[in-house]
N, C-alpha and C. Protein backbone atom coordinates (compact mmCIF):
# COMPACT_ATOMS: atom_id res chain seq x y z
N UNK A 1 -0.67 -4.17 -16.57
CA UNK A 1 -1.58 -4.21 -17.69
C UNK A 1 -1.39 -2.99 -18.59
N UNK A 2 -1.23 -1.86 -17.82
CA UNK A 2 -0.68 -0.28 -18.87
C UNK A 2 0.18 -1.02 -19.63
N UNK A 3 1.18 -1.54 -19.44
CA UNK A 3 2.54 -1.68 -20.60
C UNK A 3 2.32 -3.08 -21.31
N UNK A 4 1.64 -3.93 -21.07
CA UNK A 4 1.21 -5.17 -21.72
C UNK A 4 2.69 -5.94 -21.17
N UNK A 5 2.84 -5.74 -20.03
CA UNK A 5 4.59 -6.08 -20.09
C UNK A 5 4.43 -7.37 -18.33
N UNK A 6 5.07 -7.93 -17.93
CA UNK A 6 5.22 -8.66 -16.98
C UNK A 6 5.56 -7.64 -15.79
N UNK A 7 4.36 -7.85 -14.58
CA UNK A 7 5.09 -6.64 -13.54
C UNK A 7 5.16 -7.59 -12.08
N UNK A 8 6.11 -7.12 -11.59
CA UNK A 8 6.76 -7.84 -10.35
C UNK A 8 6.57 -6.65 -9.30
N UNK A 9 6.85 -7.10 -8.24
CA UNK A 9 6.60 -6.79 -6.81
C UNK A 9 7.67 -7.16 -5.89
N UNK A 10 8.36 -5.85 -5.62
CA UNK A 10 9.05 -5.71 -4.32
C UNK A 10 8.97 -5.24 -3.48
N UNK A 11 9.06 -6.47 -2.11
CA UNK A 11 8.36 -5.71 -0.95
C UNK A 11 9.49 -5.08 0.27
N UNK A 12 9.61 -3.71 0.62
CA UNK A 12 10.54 -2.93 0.79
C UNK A 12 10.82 -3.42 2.55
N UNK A 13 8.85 -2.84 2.76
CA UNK A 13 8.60 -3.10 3.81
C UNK A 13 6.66 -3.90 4.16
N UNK A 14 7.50 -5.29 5.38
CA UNK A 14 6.04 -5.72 5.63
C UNK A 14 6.18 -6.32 7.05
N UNK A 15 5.26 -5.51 7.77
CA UNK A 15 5.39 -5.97 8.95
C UNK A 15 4.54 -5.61 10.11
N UNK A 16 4.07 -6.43 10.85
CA UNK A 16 3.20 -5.77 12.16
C UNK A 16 3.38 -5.13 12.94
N UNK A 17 2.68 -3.91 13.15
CA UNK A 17 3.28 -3.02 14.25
C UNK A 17 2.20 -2.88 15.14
N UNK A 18 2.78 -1.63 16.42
CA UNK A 18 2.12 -2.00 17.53
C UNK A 18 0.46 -1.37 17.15
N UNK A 19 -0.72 -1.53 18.25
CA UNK A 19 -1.87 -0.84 17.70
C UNK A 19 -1.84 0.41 18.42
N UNK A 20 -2.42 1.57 18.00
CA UNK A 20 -2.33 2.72 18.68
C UNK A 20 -2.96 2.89 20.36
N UNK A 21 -3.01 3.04 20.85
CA UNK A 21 -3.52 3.37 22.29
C UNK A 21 -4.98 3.89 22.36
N UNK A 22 -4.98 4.43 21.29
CA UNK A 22 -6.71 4.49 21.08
C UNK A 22 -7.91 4.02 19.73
N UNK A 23 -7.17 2.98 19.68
CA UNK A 23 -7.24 2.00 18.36
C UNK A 23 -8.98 1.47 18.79
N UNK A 24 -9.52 1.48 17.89
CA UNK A 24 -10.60 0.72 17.63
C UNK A 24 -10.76 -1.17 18.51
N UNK A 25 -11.25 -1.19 19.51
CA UNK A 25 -11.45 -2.42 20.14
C UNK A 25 -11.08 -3.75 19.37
N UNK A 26 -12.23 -3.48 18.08
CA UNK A 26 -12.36 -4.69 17.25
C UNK A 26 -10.99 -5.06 16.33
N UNK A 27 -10.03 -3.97 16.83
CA UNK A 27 -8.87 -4.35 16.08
C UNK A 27 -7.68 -5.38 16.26
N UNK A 28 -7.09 -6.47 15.83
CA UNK A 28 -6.69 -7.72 16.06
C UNK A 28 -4.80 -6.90 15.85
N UNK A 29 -5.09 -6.38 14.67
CA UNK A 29 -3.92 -6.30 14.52
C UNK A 29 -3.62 -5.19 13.19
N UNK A 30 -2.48 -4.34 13.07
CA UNK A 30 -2.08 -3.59 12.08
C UNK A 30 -0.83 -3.87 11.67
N UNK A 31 -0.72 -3.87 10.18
CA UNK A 31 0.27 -3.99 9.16
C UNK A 31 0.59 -2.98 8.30
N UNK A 32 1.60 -2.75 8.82
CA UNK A 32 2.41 -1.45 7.95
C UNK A 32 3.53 -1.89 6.60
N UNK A 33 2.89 -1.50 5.26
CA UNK A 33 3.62 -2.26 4.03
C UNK A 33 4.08 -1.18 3.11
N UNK A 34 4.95 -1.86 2.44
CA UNK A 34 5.45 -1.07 1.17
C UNK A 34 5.92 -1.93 0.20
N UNK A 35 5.68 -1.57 -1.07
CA UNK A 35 6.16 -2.14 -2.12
C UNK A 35 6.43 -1.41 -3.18
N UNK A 36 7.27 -1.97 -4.31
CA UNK A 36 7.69 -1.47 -5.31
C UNK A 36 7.25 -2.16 -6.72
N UNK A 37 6.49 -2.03 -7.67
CA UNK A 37 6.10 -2.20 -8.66
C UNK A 37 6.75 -1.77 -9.49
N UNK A 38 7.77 -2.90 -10.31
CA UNK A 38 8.37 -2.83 -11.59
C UNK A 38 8.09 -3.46 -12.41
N UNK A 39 8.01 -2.77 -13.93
CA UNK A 39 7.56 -3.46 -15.24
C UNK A 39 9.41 -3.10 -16.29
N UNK A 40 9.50 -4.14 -16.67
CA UNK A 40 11.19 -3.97 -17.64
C UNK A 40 12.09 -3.92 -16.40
N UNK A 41 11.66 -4.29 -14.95
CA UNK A 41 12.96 -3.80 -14.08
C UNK A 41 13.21 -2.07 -13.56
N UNK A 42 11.95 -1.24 -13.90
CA UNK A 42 11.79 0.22 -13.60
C UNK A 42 10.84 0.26 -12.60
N UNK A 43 10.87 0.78 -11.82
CA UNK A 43 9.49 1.08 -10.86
C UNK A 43 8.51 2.01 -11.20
N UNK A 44 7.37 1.45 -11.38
CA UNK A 44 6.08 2.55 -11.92
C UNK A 44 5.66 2.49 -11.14
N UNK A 45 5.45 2.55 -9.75
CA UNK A 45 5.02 2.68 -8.55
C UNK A 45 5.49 2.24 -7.43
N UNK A 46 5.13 3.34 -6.62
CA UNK A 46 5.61 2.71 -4.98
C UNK A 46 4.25 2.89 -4.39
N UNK A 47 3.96 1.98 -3.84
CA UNK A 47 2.45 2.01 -2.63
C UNK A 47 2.95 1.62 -1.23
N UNK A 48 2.38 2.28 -0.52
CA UNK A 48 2.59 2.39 0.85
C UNK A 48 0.83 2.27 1.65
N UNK A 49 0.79 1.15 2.21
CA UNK A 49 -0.57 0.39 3.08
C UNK A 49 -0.33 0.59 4.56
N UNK A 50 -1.40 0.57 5.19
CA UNK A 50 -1.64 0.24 6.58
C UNK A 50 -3.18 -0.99 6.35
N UNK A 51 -2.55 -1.95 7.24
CA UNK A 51 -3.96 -3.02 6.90
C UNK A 51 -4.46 -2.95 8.58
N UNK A 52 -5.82 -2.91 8.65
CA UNK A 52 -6.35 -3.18 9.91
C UNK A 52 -6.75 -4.24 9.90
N UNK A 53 -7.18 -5.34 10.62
CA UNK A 53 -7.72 -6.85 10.48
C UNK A 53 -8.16 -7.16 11.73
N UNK A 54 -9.79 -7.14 11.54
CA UNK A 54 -10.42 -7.18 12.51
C UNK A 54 -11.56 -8.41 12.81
N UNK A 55 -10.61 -9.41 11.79
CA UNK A 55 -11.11 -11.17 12.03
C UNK A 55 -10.22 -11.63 12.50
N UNK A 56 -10.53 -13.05 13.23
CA UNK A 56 -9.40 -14.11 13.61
C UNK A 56 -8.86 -14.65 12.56
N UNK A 57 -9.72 -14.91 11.67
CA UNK A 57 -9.55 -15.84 10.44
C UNK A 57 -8.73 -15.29 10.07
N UNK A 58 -8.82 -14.24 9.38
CA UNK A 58 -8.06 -13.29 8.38
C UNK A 58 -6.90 -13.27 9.39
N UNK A 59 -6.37 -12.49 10.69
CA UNK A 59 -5.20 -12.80 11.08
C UNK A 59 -4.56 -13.92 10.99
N UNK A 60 -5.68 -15.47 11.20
CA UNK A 60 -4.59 -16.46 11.30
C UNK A 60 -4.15 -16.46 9.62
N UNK A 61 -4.90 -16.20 8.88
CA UNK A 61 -4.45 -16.62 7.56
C UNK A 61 -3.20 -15.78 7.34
N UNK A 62 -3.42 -15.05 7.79
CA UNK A 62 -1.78 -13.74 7.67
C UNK A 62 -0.54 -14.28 8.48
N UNK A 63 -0.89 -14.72 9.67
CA UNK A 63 -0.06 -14.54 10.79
C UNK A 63 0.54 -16.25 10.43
N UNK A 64 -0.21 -17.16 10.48
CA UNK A 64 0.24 -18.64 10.92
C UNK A 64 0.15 -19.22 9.41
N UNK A 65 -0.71 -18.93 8.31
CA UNK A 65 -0.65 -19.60 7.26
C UNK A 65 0.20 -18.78 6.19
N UNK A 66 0.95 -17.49 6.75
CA UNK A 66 1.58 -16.98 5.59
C UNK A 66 0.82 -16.15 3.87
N UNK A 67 -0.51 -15.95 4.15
CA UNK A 67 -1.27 -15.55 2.67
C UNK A 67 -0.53 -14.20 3.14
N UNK A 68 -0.37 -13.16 1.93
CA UNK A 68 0.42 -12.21 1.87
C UNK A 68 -0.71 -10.85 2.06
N UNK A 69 -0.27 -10.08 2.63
CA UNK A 69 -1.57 -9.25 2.92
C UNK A 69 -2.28 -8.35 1.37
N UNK A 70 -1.39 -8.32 0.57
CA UNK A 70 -1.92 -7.75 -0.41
C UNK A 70 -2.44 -9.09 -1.16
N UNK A 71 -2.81 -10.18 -0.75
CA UNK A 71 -3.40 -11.47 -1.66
C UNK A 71 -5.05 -11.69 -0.82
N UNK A 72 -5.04 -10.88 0.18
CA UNK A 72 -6.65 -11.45 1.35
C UNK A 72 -7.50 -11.08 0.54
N UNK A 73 -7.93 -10.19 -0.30
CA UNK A 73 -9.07 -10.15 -1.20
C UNK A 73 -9.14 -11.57 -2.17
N UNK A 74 -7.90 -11.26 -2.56
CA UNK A 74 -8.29 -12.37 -3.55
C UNK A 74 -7.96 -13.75 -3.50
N UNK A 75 -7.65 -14.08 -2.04
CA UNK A 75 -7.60 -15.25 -1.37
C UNK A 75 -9.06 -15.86 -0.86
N UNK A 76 -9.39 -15.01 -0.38
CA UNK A 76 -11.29 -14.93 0.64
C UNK A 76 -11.90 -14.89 -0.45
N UNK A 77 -11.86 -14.24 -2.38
CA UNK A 77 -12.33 -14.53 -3.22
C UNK A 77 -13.91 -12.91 -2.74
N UNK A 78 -13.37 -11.86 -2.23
CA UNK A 78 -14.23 -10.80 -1.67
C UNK A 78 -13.68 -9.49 -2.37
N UNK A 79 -14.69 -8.88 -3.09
CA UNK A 79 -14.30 -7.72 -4.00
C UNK A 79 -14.12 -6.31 -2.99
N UNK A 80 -13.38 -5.58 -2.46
CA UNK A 80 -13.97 -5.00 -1.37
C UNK A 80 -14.02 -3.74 -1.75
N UNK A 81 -14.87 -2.96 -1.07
CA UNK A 81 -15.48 -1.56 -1.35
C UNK A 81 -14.20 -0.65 -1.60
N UNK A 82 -14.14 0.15 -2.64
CA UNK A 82 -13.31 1.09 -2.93
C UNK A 82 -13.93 2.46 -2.28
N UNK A 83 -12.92 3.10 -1.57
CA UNK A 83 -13.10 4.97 -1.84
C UNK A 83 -11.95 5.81 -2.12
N UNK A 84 -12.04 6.69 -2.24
CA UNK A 84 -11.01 8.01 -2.53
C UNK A 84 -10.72 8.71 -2.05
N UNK A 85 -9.73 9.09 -1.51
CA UNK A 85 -9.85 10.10 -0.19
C UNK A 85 -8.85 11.37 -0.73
N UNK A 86 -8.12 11.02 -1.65
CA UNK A 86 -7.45 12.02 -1.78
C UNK A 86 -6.61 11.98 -3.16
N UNK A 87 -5.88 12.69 -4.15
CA UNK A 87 -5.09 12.66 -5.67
C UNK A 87 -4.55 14.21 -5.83
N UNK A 88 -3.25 13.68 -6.14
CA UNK A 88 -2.85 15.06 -6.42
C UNK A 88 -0.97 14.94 -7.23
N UNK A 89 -0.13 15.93 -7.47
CA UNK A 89 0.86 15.66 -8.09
C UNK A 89 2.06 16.88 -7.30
N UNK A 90 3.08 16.32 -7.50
CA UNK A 90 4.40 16.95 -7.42
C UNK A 90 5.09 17.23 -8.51
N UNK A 91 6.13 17.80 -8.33
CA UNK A 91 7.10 17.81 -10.04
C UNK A 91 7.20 16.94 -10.33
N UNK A 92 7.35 15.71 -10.12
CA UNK A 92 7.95 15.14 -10.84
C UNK A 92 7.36 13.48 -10.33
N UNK A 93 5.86 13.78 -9.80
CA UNK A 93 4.77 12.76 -9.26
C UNK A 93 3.42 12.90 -9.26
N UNK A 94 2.48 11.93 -9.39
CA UNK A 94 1.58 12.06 -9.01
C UNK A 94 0.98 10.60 -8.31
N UNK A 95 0.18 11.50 -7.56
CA UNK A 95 -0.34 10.24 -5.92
C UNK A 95 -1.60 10.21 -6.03
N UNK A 96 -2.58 8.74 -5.38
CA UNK A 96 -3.54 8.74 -5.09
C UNK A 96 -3.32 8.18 -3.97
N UNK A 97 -4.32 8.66 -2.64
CA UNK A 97 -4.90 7.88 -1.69
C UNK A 97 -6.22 7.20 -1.62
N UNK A 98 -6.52 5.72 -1.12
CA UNK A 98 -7.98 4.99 -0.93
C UNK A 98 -7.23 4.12 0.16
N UNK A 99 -8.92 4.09 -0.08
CA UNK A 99 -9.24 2.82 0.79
C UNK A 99 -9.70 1.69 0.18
N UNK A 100 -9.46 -0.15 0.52
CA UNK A 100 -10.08 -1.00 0.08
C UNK A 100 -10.55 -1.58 1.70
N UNK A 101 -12.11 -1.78 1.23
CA UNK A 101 -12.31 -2.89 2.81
C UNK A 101 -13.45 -4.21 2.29
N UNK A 102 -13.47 -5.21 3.45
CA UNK A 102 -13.97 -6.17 3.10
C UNK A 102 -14.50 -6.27 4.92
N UNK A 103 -15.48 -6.76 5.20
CA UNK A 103 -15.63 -7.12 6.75
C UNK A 103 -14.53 -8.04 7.20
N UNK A 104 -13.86 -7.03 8.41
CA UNK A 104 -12.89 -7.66 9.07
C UNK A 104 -11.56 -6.45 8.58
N UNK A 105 -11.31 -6.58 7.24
CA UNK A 105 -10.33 -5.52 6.92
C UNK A 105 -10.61 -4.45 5.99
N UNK A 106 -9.45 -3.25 6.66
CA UNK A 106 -9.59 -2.17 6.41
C UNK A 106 -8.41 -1.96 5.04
N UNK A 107 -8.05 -1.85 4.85
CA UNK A 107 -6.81 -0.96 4.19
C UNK A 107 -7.00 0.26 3.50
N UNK A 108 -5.68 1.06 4.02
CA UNK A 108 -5.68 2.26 3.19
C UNK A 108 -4.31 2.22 2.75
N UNK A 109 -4.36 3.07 1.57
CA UNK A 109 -2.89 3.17 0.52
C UNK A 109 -2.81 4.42 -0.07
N UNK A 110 -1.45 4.65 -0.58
CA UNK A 110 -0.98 5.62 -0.79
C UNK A 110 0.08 5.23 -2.08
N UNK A 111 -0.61 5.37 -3.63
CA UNK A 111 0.21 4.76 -4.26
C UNK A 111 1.07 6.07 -4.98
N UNK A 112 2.03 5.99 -4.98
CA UNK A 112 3.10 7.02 -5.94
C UNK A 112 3.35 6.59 -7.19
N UNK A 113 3.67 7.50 -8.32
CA UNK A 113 3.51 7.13 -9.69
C UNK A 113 4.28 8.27 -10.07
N UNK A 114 5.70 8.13 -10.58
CA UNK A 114 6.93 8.89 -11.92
C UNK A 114 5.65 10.19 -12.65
N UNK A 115 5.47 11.03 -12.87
CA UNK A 115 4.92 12.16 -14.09
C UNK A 115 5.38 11.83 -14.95
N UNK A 116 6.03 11.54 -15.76
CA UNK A 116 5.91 10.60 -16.82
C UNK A 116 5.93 9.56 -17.35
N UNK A 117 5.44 8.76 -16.43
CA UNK A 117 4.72 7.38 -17.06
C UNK A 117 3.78 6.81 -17.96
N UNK A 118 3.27 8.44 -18.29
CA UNK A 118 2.45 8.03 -19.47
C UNK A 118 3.07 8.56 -20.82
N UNK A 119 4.27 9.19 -20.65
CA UNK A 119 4.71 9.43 -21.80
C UNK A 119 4.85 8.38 -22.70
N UNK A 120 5.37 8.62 -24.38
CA UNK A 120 5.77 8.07 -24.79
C UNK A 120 7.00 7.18 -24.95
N UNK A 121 7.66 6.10 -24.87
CA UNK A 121 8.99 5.40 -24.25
C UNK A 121 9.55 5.69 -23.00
N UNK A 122 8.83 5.94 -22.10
CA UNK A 122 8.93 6.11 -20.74
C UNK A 122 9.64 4.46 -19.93
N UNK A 123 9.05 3.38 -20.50
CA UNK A 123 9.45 2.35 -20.00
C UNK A 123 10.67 1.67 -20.59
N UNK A 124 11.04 2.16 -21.57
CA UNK A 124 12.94 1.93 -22.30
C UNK A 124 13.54 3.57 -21.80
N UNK A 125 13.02 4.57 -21.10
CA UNK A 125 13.66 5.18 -21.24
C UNK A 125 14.68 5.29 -20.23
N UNK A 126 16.12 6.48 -20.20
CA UNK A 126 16.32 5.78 -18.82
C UNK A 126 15.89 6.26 -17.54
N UNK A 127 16.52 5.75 -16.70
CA UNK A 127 15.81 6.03 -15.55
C UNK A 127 16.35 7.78 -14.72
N UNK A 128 14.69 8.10 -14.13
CA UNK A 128 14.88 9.59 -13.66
C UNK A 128 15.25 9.51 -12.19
N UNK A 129 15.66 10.43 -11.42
CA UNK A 129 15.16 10.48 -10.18
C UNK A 129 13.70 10.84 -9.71
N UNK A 130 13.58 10.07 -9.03
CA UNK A 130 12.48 10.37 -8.12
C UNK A 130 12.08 9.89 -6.99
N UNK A 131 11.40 11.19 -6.13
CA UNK A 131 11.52 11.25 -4.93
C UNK A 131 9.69 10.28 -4.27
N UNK A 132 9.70 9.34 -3.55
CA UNK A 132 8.43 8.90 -3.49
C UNK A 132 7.69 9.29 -2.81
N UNK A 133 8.52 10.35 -2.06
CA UNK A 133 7.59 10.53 -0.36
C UNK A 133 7.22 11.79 -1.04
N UNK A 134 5.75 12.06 -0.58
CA UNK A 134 4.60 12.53 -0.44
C UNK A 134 4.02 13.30 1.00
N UNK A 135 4.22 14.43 0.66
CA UNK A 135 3.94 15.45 1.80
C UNK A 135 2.30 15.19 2.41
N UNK A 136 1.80 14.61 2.82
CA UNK A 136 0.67 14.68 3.18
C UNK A 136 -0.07 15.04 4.69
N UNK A 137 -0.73 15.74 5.47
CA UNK A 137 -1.36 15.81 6.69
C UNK A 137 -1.76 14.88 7.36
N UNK A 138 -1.56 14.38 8.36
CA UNK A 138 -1.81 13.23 9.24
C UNK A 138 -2.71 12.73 9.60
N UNK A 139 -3.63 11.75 9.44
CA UNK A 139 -5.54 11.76 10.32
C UNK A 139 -5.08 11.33 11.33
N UNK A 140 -6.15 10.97 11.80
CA UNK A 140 -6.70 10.17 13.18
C UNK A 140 -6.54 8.08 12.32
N UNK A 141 -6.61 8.45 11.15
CA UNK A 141 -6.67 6.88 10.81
C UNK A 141 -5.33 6.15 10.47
N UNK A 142 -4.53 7.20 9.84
CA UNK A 142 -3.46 6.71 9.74
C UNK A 142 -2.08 7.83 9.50
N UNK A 143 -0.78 7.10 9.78
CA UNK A 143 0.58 7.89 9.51
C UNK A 143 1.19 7.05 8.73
N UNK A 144 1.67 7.83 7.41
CA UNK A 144 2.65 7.08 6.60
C UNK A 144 3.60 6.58 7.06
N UNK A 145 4.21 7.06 7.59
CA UNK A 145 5.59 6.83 8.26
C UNK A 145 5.97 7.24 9.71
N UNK A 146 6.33 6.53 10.31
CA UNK A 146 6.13 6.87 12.01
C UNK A 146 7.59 5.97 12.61
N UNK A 147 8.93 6.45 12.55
CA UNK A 147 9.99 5.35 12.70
C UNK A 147 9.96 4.77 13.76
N UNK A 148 8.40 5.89 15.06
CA UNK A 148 8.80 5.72 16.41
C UNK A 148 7.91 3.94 17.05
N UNK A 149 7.65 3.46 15.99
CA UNK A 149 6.52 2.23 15.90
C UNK A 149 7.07 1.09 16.20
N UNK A 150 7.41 0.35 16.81
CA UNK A 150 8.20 -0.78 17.30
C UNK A 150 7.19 -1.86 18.06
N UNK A 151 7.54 -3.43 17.15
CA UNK A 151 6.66 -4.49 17.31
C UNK A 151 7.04 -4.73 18.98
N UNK A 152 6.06 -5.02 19.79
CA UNK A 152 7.08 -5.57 20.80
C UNK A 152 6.51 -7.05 21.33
């Protein structure tokens, strides 16, 4: 909607991984995602999710009917509570972390965004490097990246 332009979605990474060992009871299952948001074929964002899903429904709709995990809000037709947990920038980035939840699911994200994307001709211009990963401290709720995570 920023660029009035058509934006597409590539998904890098989507997939279920194991639950932690001291995971919340009511938890069915966790999904570890990534995608890439391009407008003209440039990426104006990378977001990186962990989904918790702590309905049957909502798993089967994920698991056996295929709805895409970033579509369950607006599949269930459920606006879900926003918070903020964290915003900040690098040279040559700036990040927000939230949360969206709805009863049953959790998600938290981590979206990355180019420092100059709001320039002027930023989206004809050409393309910069940039780095997406985001130095951040670890909770108890979630790890961005963990290679040691294996579905079994």
């Amino acid at each position: 909607a920023y660029f009035n332009e058509v934006v597409t979605v590539t998904i890098v990474e989507n997939k279920e991984v194991p639950l932690y060992p001291n995971e919340d009871p009511q938890v069915l299952a966790r999904f570890q995602r990534e995608v890439n948001l391009l407008c003209n074929n440039k990426i104006f964002c990378n977001a990186k999710s962990q989904v918790l899903i702590k309905d049957q429904k909502v798993y089967d709709l994920v698991v056996k009917d295929g709805v895409g995990i970033g579509q369950i809000f607006r599949y269930l037709d459920k606006l879900p509570s926003f918070d903020l947990h964290g915003l900040g920038r690098t040279e040559r980035t700036f990040w927000r972390e939230y949360s969206l939840k709805i009863p049953g699911v959790d998600c938290r994200l981590l979206e990355v965004f180019p420092s100059t994307l709001s320039e002027d001709g930023w989206l004809h211009a050409p393309d910069e490097e940039v780095c997406w990963d985001v130095e951040m401290e670890q909770n108890d709720h979630i790890a961005w990246v963990n290679p040691d995570l294996e579905v079994k």
